[in-house]
N, C-alpha and C. Protein backbone atom coordinates (compact mmCIF):
# COMPACT_ATOMS: atom_id res chain seq x y z
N UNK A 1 0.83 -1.19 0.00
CA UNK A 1 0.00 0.00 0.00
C UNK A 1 0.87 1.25 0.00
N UNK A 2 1.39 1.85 -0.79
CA UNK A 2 2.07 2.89 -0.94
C UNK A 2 1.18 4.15 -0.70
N UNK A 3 0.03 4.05 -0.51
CA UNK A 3 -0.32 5.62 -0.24
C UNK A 3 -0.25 6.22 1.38
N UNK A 4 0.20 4.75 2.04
CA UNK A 4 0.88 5.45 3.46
C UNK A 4 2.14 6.49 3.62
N UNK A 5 2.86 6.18 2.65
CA UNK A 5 4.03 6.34 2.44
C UNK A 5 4.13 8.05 1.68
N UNK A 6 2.67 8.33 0.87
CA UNK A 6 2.32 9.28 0.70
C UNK A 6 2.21 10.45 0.87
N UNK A 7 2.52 11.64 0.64
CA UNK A 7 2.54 12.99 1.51
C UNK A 7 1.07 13.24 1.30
N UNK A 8 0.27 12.75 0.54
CA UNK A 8 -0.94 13.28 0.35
C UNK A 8 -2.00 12.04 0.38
N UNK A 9 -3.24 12.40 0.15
CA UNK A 9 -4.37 11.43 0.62
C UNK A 9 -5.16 12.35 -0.51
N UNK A 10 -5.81 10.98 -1.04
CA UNK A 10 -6.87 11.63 -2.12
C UNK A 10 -8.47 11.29 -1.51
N UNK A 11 -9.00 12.49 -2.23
CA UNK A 11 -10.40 12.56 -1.46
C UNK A 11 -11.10 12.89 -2.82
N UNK A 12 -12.71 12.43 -2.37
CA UNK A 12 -13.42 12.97 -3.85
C UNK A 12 -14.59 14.15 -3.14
N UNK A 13 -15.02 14.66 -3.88
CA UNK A 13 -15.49 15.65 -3.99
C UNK A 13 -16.38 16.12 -5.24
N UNK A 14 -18.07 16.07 -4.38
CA UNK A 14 -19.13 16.60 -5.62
C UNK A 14 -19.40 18.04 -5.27
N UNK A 15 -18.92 18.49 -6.50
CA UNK A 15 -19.60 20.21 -6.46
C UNK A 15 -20.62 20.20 -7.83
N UNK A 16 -21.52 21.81 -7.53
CA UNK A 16 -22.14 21.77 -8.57
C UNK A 16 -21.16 22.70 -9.58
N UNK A 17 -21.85 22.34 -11.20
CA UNK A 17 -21.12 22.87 -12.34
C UNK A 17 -20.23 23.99 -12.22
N UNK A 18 -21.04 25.22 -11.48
CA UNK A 18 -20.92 26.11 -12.04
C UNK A 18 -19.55 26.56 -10.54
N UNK A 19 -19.92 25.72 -9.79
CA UNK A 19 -18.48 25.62 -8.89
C UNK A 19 -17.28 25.16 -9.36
N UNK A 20 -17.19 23.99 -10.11
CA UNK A 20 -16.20 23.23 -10.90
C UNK A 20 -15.61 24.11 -11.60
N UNK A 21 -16.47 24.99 -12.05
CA UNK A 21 -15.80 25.93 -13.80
C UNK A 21 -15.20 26.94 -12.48
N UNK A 22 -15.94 27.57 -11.50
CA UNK A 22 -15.04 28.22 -10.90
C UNK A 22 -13.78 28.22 -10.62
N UNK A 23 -13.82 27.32 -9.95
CA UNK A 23 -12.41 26.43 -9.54
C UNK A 23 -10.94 26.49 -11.20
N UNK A 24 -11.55 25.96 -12.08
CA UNK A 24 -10.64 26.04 -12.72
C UNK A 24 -10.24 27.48 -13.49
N UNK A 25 -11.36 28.48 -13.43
CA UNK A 25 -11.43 30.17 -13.56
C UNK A 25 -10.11 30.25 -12.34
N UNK A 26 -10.28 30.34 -11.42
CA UNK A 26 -9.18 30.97 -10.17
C UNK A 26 -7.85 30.37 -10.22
N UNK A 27 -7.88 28.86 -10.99
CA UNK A 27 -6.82 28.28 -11.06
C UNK A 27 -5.98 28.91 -11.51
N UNK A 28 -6.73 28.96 -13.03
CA UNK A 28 -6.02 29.64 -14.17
C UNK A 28 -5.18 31.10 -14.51
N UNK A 29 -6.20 31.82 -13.74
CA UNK A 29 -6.41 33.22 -13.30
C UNK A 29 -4.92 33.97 -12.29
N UNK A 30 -4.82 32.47 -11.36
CA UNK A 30 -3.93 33.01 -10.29
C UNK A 30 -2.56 32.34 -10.48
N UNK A 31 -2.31 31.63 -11.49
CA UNK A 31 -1.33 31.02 -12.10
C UNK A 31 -1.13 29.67 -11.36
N UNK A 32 -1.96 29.05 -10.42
CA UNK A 32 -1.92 28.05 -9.59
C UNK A 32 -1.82 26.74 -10.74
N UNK A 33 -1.32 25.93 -10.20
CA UNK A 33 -0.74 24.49 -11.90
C UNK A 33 -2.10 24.04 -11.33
N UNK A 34 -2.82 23.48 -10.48
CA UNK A 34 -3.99 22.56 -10.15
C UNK A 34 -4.93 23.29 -9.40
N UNK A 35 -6.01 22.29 -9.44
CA UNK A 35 -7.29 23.03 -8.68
C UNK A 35 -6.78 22.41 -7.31
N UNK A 36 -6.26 20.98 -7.25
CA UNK A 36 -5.93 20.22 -6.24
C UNK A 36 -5.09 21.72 -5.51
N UNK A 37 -3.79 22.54 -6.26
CA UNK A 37 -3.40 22.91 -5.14
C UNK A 37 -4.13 24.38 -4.81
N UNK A 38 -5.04 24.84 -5.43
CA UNK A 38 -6.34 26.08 -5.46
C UNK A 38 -6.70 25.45 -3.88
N UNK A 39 -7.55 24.62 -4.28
CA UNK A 39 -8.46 23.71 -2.68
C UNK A 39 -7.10 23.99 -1.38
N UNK A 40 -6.29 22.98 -1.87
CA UNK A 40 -5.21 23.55 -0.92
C UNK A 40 -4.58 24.57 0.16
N UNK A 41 -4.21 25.33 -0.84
CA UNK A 41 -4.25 26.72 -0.50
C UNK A 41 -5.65 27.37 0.39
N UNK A 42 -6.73 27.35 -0.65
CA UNK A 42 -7.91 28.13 0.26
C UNK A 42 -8.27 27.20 1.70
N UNK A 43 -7.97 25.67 2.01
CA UNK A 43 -8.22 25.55 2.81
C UNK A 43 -6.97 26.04 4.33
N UNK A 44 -5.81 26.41 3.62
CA UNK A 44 -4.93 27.17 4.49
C UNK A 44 -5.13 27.83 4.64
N UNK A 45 -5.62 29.14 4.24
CA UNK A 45 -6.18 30.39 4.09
C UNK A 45 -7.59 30.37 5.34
N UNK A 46 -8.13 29.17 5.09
CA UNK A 46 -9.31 29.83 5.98
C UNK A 46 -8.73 29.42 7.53
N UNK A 47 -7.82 28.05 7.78
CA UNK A 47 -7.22 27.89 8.96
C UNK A 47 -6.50 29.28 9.26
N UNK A 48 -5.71 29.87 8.07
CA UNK A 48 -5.15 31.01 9.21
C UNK A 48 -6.11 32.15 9.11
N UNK A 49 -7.55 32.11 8.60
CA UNK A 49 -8.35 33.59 9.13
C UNK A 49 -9.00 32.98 10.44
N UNK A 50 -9.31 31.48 11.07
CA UNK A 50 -9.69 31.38 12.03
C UNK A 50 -9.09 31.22 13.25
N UNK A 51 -7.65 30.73 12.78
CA UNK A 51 -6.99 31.11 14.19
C UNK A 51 -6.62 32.67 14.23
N UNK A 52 -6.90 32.89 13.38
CA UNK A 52 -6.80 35.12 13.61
C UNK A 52 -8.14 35.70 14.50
N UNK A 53 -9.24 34.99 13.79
CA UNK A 53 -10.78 35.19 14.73
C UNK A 53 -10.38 34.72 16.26
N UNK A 54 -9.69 33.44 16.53
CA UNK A 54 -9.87 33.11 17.56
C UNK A 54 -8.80 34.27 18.71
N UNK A 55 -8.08 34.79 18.33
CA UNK A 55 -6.76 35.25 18.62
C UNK A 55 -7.40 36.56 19.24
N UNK A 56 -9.07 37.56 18.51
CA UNK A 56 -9.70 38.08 18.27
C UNK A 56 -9.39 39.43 17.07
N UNK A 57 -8.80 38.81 16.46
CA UNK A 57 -8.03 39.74 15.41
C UNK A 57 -9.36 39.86 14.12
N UNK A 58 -8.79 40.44 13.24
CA UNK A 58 -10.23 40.44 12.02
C UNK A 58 -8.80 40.69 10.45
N UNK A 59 -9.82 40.89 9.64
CA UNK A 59 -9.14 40.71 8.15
C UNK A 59 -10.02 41.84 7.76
N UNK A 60 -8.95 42.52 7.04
CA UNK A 60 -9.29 43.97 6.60
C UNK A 60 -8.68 43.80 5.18
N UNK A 61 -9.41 44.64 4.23
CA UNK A 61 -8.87 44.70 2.84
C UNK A 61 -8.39 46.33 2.82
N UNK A 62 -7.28 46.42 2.52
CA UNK A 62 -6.48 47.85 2.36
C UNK A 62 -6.29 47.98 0.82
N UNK A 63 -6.47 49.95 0.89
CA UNK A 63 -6.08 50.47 -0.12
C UNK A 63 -4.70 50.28 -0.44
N UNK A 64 -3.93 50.62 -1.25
CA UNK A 64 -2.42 50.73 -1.63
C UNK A 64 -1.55 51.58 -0.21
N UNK A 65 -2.67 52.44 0.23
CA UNK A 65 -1.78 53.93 1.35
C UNK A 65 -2.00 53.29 2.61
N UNK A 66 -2.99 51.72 2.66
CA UNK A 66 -2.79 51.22 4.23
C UNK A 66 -4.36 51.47 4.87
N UNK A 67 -4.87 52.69 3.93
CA UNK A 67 -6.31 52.86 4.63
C UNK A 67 -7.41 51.56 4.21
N UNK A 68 -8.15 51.19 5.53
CA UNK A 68 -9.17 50.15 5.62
C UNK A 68 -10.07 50.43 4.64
N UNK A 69 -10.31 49.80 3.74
CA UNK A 69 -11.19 49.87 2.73
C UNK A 69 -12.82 49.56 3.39
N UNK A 70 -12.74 47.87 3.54
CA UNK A 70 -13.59 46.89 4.13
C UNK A 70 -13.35 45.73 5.36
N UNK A 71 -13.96 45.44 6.02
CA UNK A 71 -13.47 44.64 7.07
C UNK A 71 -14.12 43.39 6.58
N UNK A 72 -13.13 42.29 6.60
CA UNK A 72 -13.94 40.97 6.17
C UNK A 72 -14.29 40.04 7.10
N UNK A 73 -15.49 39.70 7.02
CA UNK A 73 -16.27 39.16 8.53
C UNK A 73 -16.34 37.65 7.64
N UNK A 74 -16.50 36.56 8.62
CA UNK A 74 -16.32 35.10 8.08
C UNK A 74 -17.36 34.46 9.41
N UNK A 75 -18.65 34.22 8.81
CA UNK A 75 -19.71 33.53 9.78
C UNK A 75 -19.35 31.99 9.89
């Protein structure tokens, strides 16, 4: 069984269409080689906005000069 031996573990996953085409839109878009490492990534991304929530910190989107544009809230 070599997939112990594995750095990775494969999983499946049903989305609808118009999620799928997403996925490969952002892939493409953000120069990422796979959707595998898109998923990846965003699921790192949301581990570090929730240990930031927990910390009680928040996520802000800034202009270029540093000023708070929008504050991004994550229910």
């Amino acid at each position: 069984m070599a997939y112990k031996t594995s750095r990775y573990r494969k999983i499946s996953l049903n989305v609808a269409r118009d999620v799928y085409d997403n996925l490969h839109t952002l892939s493409a878009l953000s120069g990422i080689s796979s959707v595998s490492e898109l998923i990846r990534r965003g699921i790192s991304l949301f581990g570090y906005v929730l240990e930031a929530q927990q910390r009680g910190e928040t996520l802000a989107v800034l202009d270029k000069d540093g000023k708070v544009l929008r504050e991004v809230a994550f229910l």
